[in-house]
C-alpha atoms as a PDB file:
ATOM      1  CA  UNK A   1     -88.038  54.561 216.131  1.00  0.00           C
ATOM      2  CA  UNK A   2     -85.820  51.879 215.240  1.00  0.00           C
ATOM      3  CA  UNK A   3     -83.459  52.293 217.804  1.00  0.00           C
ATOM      4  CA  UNK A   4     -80.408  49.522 216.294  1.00  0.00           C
ATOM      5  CA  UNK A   5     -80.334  51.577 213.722  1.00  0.00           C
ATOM      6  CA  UNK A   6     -79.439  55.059 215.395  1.00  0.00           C
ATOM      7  CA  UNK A   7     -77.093  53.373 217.980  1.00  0.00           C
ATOM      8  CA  UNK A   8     -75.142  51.748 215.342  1.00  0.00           C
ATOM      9  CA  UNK A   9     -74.448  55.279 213.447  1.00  0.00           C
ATOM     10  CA  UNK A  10     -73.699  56.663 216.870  1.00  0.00           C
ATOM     11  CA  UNK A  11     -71.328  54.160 217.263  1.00  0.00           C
ATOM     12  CA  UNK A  12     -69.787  54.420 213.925  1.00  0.00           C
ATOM     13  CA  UNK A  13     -69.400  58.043 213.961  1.00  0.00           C
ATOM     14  CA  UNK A  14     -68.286  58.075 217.634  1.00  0.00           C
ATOM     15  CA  UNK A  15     -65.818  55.335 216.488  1.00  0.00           C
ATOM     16  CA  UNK A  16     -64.345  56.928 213.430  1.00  0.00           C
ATOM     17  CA  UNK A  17     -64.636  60.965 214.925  1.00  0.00           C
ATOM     18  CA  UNK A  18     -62.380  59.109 218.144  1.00  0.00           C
ATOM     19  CA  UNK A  19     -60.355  57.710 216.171  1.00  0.00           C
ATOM     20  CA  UNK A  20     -59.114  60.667 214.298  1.00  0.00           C
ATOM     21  CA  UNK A  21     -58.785  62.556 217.428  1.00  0.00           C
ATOM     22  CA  UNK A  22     -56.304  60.713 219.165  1.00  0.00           C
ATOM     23  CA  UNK A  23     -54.264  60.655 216.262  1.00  0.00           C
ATOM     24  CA  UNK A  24     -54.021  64.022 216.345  1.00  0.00           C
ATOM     25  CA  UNK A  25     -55.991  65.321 213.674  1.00  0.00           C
ATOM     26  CA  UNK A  26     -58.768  68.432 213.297  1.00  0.00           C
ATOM     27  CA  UNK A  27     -62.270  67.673 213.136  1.00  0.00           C
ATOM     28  CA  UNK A  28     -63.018  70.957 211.697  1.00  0.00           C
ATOM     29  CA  UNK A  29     -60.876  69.700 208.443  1.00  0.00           C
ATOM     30  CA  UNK A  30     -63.486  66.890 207.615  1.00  0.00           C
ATOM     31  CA  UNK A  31     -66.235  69.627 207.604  1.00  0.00           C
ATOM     32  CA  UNK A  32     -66.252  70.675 203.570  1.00  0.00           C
ATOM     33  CA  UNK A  33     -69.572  71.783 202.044  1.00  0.00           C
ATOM     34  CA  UNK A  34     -68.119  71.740 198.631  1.00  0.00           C
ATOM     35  CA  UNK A  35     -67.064  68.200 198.983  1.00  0.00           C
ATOM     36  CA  UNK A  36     -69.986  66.882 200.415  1.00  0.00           C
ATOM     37  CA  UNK A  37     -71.890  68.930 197.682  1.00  0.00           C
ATOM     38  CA  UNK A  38     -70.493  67.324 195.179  1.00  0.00           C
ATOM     39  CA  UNK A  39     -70.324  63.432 196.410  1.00  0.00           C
ATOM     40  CA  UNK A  40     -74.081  63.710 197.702  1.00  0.00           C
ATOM     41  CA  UNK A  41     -75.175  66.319 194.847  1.00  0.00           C
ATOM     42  CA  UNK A  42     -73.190  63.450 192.168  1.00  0.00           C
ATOM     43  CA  UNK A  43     -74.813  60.142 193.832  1.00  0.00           C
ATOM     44  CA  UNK A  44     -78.533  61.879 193.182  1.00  0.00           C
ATOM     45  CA  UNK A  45     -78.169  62.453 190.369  1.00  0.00           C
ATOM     46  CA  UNK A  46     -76.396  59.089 189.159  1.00  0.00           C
ATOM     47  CA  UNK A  47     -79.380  57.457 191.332  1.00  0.00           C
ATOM     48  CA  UNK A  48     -82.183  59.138 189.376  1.00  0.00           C
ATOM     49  CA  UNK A  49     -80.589  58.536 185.711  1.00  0.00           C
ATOM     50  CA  UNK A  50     -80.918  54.687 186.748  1.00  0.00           C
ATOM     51  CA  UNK A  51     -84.019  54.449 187.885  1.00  0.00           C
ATOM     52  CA  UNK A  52     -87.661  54.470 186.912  1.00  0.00           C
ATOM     53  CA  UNK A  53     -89.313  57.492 188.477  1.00  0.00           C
ATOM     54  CA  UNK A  54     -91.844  55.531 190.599  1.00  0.00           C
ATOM     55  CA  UNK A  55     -89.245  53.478 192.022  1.00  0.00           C
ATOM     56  CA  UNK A  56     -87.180  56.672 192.628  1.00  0.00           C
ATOM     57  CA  UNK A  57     -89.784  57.835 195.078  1.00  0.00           C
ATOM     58  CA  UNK A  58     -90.589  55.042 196.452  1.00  0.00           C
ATOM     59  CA  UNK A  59     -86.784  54.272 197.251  1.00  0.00           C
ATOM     60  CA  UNK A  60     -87.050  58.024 199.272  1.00  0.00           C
ATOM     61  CA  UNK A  61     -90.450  57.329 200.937  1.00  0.00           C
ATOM     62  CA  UNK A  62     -88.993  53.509 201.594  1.00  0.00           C
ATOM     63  CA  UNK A  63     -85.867  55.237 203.532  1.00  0.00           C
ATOM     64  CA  UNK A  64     -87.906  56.613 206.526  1.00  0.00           C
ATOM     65  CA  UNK A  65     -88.419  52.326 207.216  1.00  0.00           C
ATOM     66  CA  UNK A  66     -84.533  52.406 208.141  1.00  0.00           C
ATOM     67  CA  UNK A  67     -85.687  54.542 211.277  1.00  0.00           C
ATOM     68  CA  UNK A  68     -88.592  54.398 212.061  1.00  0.00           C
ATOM     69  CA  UNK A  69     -90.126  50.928 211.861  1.00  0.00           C
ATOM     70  CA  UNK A  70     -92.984  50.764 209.427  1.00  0.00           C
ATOM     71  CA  UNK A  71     -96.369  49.558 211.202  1.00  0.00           C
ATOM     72  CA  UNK A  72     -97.911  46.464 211.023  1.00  0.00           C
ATOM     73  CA  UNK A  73     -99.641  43.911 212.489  1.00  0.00           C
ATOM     74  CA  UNK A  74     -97.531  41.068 214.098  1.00  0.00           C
ATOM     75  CA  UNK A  75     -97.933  37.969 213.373  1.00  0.00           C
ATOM     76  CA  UNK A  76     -99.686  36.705 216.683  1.00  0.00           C
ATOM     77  CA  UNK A  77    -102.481  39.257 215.452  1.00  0.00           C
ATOM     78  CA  UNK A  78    -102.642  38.103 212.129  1.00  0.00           C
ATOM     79  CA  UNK A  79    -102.935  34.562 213.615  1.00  0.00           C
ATOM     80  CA  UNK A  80    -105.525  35.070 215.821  1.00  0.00           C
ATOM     81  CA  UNK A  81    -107.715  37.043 213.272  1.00  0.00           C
ATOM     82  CA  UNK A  82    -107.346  34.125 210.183  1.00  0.00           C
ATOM     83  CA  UNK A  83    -108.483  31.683 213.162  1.00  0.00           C
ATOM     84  CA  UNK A  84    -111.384  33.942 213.817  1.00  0.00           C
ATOM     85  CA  UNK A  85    -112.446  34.430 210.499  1.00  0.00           C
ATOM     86  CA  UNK A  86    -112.171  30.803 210.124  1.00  0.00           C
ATOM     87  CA  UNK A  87    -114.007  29.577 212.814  1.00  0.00           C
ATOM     88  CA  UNK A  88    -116.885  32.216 212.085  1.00  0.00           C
ATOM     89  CA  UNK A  89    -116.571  31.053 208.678  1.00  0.00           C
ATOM     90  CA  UNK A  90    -117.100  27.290 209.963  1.00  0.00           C
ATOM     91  CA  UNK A  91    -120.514  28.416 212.233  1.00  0.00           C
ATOM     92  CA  UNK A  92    -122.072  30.800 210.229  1.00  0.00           C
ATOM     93  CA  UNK A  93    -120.465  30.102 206.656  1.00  0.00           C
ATOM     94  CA  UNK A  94    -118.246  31.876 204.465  1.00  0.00           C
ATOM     95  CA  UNK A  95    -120.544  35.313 203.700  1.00  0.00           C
ATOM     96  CA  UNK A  96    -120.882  35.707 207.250  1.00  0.00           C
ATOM     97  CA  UNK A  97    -117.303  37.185 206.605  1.00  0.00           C
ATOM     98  CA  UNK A  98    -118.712  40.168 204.451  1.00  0.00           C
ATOM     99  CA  UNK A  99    -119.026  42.330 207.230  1.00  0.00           C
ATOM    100  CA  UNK A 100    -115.346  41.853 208.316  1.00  0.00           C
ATOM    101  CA  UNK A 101    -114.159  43.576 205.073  1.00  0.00           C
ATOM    102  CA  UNK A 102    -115.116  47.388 206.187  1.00  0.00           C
ATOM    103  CA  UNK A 103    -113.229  46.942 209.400  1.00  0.00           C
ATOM    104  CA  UNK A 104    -110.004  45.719 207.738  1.00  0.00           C
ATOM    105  CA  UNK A 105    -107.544  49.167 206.978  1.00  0.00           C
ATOM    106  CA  UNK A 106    -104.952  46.747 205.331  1.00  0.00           C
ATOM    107  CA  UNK A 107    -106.300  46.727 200.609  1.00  0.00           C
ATOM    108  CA  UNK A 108    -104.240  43.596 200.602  1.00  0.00           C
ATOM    109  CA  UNK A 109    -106.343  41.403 203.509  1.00  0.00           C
ATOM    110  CA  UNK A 110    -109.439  43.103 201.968  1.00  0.00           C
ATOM    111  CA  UNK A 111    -108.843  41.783 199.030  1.00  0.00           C
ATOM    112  CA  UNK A 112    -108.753  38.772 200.095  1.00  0.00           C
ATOM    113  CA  UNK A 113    -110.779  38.741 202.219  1.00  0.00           C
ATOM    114  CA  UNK A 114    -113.409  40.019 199.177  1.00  0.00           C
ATOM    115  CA  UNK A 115    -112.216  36.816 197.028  1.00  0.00           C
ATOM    116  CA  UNK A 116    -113.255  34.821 199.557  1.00  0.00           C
ATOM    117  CA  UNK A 117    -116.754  36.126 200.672  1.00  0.00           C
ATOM    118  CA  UNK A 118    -117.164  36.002 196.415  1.00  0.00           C
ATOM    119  CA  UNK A 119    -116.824  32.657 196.272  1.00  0.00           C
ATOM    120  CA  UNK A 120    -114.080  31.912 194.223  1.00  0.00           C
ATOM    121  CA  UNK A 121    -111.975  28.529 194.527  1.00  0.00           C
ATOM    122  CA  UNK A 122    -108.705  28.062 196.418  1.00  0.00           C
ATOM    123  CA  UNK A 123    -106.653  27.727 193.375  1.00  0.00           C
ATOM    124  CA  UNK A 124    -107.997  30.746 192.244  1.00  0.00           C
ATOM    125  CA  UNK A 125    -107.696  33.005 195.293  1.00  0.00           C
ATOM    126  CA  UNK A 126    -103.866  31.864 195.435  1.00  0.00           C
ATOM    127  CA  UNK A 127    -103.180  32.936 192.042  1.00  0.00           C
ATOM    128  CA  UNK A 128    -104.770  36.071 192.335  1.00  0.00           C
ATOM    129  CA  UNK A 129    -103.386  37.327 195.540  1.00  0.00           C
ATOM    130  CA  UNK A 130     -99.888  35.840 194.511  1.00  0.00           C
ATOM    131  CA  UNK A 131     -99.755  38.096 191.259  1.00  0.00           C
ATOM    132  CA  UNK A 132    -100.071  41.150 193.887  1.00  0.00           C
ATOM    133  CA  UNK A 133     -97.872  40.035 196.389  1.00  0.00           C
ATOM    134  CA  UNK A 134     -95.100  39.469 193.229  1.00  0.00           C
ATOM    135  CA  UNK A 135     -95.959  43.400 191.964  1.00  0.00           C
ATOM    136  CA  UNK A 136     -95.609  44.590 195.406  1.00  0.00           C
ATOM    137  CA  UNK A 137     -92.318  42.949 196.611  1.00  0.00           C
ATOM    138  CA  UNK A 138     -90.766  43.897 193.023  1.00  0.00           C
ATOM    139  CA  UNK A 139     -91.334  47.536 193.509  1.00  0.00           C
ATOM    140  CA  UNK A 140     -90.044  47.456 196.870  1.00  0.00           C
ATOM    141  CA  UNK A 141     -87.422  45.542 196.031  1.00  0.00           C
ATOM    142  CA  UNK A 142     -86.368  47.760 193.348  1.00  0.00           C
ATOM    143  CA  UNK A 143     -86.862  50.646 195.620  1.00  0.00           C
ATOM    144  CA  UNK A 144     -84.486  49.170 198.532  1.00  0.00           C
ATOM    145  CA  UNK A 145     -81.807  48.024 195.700  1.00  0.00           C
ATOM    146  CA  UNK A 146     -81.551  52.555 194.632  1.00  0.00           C
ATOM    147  CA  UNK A 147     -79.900  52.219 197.796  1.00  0.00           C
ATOM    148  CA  UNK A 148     -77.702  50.110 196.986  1.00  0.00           C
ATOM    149  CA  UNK A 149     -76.836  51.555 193.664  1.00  0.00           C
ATOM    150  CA  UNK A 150     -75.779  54.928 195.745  1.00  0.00           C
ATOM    151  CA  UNK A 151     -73.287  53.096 197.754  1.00  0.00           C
ATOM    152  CA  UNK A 152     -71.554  51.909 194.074  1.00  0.00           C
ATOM    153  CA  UNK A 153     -71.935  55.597 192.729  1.00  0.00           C
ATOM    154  CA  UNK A 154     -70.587  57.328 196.131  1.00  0.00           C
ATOM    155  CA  UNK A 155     -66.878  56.377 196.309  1.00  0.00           C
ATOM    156  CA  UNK A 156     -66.540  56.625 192.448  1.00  0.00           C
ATOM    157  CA  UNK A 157     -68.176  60.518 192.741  1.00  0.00           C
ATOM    158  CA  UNK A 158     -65.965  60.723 196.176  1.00  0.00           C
ATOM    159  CA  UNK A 159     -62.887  59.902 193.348  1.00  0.00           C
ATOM    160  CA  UNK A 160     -63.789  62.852 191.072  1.00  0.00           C
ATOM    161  CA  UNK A 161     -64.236  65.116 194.066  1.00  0.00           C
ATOM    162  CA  UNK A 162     -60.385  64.363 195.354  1.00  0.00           C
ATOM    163  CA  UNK A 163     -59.518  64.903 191.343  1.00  0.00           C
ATOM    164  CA  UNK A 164     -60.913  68.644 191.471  1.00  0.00           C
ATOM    165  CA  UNK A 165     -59.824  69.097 194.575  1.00  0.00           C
ATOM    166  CA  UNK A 166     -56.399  68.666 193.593  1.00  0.00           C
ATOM    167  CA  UNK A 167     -56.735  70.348 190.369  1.00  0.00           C
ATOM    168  CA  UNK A 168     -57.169  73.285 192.265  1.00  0.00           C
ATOM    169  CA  UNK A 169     -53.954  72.469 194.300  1.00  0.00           C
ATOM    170  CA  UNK A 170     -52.184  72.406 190.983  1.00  0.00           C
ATOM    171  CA  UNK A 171     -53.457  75.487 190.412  1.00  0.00           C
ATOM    172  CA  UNK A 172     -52.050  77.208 193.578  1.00  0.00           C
ATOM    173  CA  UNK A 173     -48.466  75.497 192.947  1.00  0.00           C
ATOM    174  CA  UNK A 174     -46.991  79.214 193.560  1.00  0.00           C
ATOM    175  CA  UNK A 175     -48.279  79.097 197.403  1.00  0.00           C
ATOM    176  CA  UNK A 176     -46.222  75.541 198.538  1.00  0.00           C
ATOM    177  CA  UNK A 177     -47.234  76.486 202.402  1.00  0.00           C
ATOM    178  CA  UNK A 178     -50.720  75.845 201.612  1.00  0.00           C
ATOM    179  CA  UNK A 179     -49.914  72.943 199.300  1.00  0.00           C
ATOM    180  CA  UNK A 180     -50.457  69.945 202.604  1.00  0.00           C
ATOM    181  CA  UNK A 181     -53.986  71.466 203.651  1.00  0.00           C
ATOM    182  CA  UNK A 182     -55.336  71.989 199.973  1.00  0.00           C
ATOM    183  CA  UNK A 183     -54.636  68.175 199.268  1.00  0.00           C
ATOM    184  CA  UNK A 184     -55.826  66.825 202.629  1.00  0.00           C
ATOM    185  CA  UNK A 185     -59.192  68.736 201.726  1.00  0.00           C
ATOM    186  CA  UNK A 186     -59.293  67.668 198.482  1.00  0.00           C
ATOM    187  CA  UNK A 187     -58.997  64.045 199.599  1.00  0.00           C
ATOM    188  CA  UNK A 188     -62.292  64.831 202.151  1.00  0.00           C
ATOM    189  CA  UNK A 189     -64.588  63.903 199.381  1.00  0.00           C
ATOM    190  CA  UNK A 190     -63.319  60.819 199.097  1.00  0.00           C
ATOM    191  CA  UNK A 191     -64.035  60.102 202.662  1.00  0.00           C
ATOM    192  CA  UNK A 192     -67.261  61.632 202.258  1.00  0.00           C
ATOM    193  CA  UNK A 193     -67.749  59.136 199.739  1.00  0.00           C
ATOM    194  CA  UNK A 194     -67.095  55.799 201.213  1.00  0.00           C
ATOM    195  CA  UNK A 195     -67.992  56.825 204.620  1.00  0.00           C
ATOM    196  CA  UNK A 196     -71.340  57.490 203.228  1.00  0.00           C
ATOM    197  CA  UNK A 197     -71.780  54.234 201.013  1.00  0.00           C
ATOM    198  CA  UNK A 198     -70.520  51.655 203.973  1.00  0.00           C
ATOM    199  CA  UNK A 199     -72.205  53.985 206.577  1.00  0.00           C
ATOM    200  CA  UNK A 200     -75.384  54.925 205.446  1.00  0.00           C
ATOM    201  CA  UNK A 201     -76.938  53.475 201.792  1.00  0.00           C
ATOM    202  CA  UNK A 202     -75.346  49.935 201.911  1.00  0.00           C
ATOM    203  CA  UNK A 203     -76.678  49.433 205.754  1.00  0.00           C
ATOM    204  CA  UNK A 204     -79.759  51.391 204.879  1.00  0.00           C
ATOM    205  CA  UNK A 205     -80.600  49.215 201.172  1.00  0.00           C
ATOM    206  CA  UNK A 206     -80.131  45.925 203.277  1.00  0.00           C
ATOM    207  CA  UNK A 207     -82.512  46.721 206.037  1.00  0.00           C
ATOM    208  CA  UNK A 208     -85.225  48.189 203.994  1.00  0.00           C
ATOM    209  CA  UNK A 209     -84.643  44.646 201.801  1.00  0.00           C
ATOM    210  CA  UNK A 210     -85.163  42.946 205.248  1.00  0.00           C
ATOM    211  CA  UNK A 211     -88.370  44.842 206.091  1.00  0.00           C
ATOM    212  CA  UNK A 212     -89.852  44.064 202.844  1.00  0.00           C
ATOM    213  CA  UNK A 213     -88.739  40.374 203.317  1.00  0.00           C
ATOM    214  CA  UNK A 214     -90.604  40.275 206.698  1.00  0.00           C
ATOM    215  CA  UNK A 215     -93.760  41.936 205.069  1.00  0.00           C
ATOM    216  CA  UNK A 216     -93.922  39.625 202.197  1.00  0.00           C
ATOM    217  CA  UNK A 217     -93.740  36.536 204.569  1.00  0.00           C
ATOM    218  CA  UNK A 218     -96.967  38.338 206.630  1.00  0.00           C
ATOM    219  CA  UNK A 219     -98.456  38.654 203.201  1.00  0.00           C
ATOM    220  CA  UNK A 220     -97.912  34.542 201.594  1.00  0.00           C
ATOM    221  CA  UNK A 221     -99.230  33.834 205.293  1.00  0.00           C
ATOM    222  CA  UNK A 222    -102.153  35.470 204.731  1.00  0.00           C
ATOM    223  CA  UNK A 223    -102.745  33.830 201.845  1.00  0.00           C
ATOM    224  CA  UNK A 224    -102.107  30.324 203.467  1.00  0.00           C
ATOM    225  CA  UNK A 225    -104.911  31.489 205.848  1.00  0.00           C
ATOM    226  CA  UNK A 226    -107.409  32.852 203.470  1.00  0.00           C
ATOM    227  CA  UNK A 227    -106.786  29.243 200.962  1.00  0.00           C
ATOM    228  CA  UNK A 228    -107.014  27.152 203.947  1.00  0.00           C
ATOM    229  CA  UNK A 229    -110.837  28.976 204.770  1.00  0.00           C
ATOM    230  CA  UNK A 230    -111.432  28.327 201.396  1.00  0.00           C
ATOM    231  CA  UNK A 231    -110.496  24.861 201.415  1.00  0.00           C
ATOM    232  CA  UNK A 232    -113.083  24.574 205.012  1.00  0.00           C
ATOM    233  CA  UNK A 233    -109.472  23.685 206.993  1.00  0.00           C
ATOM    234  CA  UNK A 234    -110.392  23.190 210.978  1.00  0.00           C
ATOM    235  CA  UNK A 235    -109.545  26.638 212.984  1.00  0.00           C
ATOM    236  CA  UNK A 236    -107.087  24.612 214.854  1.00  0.00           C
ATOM    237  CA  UNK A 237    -105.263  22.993 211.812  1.00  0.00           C
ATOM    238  CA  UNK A 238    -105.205  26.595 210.539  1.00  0.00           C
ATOM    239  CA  UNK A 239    -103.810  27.520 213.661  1.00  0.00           C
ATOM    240  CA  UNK A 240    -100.646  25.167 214.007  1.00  0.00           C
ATOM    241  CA  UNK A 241    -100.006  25.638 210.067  1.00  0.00           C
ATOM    242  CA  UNK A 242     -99.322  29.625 210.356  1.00  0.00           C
ATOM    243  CA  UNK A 243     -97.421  28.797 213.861  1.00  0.00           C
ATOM    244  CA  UNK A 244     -94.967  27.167 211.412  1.00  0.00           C
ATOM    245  CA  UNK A 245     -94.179  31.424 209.771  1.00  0.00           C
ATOM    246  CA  UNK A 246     -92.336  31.807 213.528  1.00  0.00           C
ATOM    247  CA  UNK A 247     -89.781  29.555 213.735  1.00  0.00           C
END
C-alpha cells in the first residue's frame, strides 16, 4: 500500500470538507449522484474515444500502481544477482548461466539472460533488449498519459453538468424559493469536475509516469549488466558501474 498516496487524499479531502464547514456550508449539498454521474460517466467516455483499446486497459490495470506499489526487485537485488551471474560467468563461463534462466520469474531478465547464454555479441544483445524496453515504456507511457487526458476532459464535462443543471433552474423559474439551492446544485458538477482532475487523475497520471520511469531505469540497468558479462567486464567493475543507477 502506498501509503503517500492515501494520506495525501486524506489530507485533501479533510482540507477542502473543513474548509467548507466552517464557512458555514452543508456537506450533504456536495453529495449529487446525478452530477457525479454525469462528470465521471462524461470523462469515460471522452477517455475511451481517445484511446487505443489496449492502452485503455492498461491505463485501468496501471491505476492500482497509484496505491498499491507494484512489486519488484530493488536495485541492491538486482545488483547483487548481475555480480553473481558475472562472476559465475567468469569461473565456469558464460553457459554455466543456462540454468539461471528457469529460476528467473521476471520475461524481460530471461530474455536476456537467454541472449546471453546464446552467444550473441554485446552490440547485439543491447539492441535487442533496447527495442523491448522502448515497446514497453511506450505502452505504459501511453497508459499513465489516459490519466492525464481525464483531468483535461473533467472540468470541461464538470462545465456541461452546471449548464443542465441550470437549465433545469430555468425551467422551475415559477418556484423563485427554490431558485438559490437548484443553482448551487447545479454548480456541484463543476466541483465534481475539477476536484476530481487536480485531486485524483492529474496526481494519479504523474505517479504512475514516475513508477514506469523507475522501472525503465531497473530495466537499461539490466542491460548495462547483461552487455558488460558479455563484454567479460570484472564482477567488481560491474559492481561500481550499476552503483552509479543510485545516486
Amino acid at each position: 500500500m502506498d501509503k503517500l498516496t492515501i494520506l495525501g487524499l486524506i489530507i485533501s479531502l479533510t482540507g477542502i470538507l473543513s474548509g467548507q464547514l466552517l464557512e458555514g456550508g452543508d456537506l450533504s449539498i456536495l453529495i449529487q449522484g446525478a452530477a457525479f454521474l454525469i462528470v465521471f460517466g462524461g470523462t469515460l467516455g471522452a477517455v475511451m474515444v481517445q484511446s487505443p483499446a489496449k492502452v485503455f486497459i492498461m491505463s485501468i490495470r496501471m491505476m492500482r500502481w497509484a496505491f498499491v506499489t507494484p512489486q519488484q526487485t530493488s536495485h541492491q537485488e538486482l545488483i547483487h544477482k548481475i555480480t553473481g551471474w558475472s562472476a559465475k560467468a567468469r569461473v565456469d563461463g558464460i553457459l554455466a548461466l543456462e540454468g539461471n534462466i528457469d529460476d528467473e520469474p521476471d520475461l524481460f531478465l530471461k530474455k536476456g539472460l537467454q541472449l546471453l547464454v546464446d552467444g550473441y555479441s554485446a552490440e547485439k544483445i543491447r539492441e535487442v533488449l533496447n527495442v523491448d524496453i522502448h515497446a514497453w515504456q511506450q505502452l505504459r507511457w501511453q497508459a499513465a498519459s489516459v490519466w492525464e487526458s481525464a483531468a483535461g476532459y473533467s472540468p470541461t464535462i464538470g462545465i456541461i453538468g452546471a449548464v443542465l443543471g441550470l437549465t433545469h433552474v430555468m425551467q422551475n423559474l415559477s418556484e423563485p424559493a427554490k431558485l438559490g439551492s437548484g443553482i448551487a446544485v447545479a454548480f456541484i458538477a463543476t466541483i465534481y469536475g475539477v476536484s476530481l482532475a487536480n485531486l485524483l487523475y492529474l496526481p494519479v497520471a504523474n505517479k504512475l509516469k514516475t513508477i514506469v520511469t523507475q522501472q525503465a531505469d531497473m530495466r537499461e540497468m539490466l542491460v548495462d549488466g547483461i552487455v558488460a558479462i558479455a563484454n567479460g567486464d570484472n564482477p567488481r567493475l560491474i559492481e561500481t558501474r550499476l552503483q552509479s543507477y543510485l545516486v
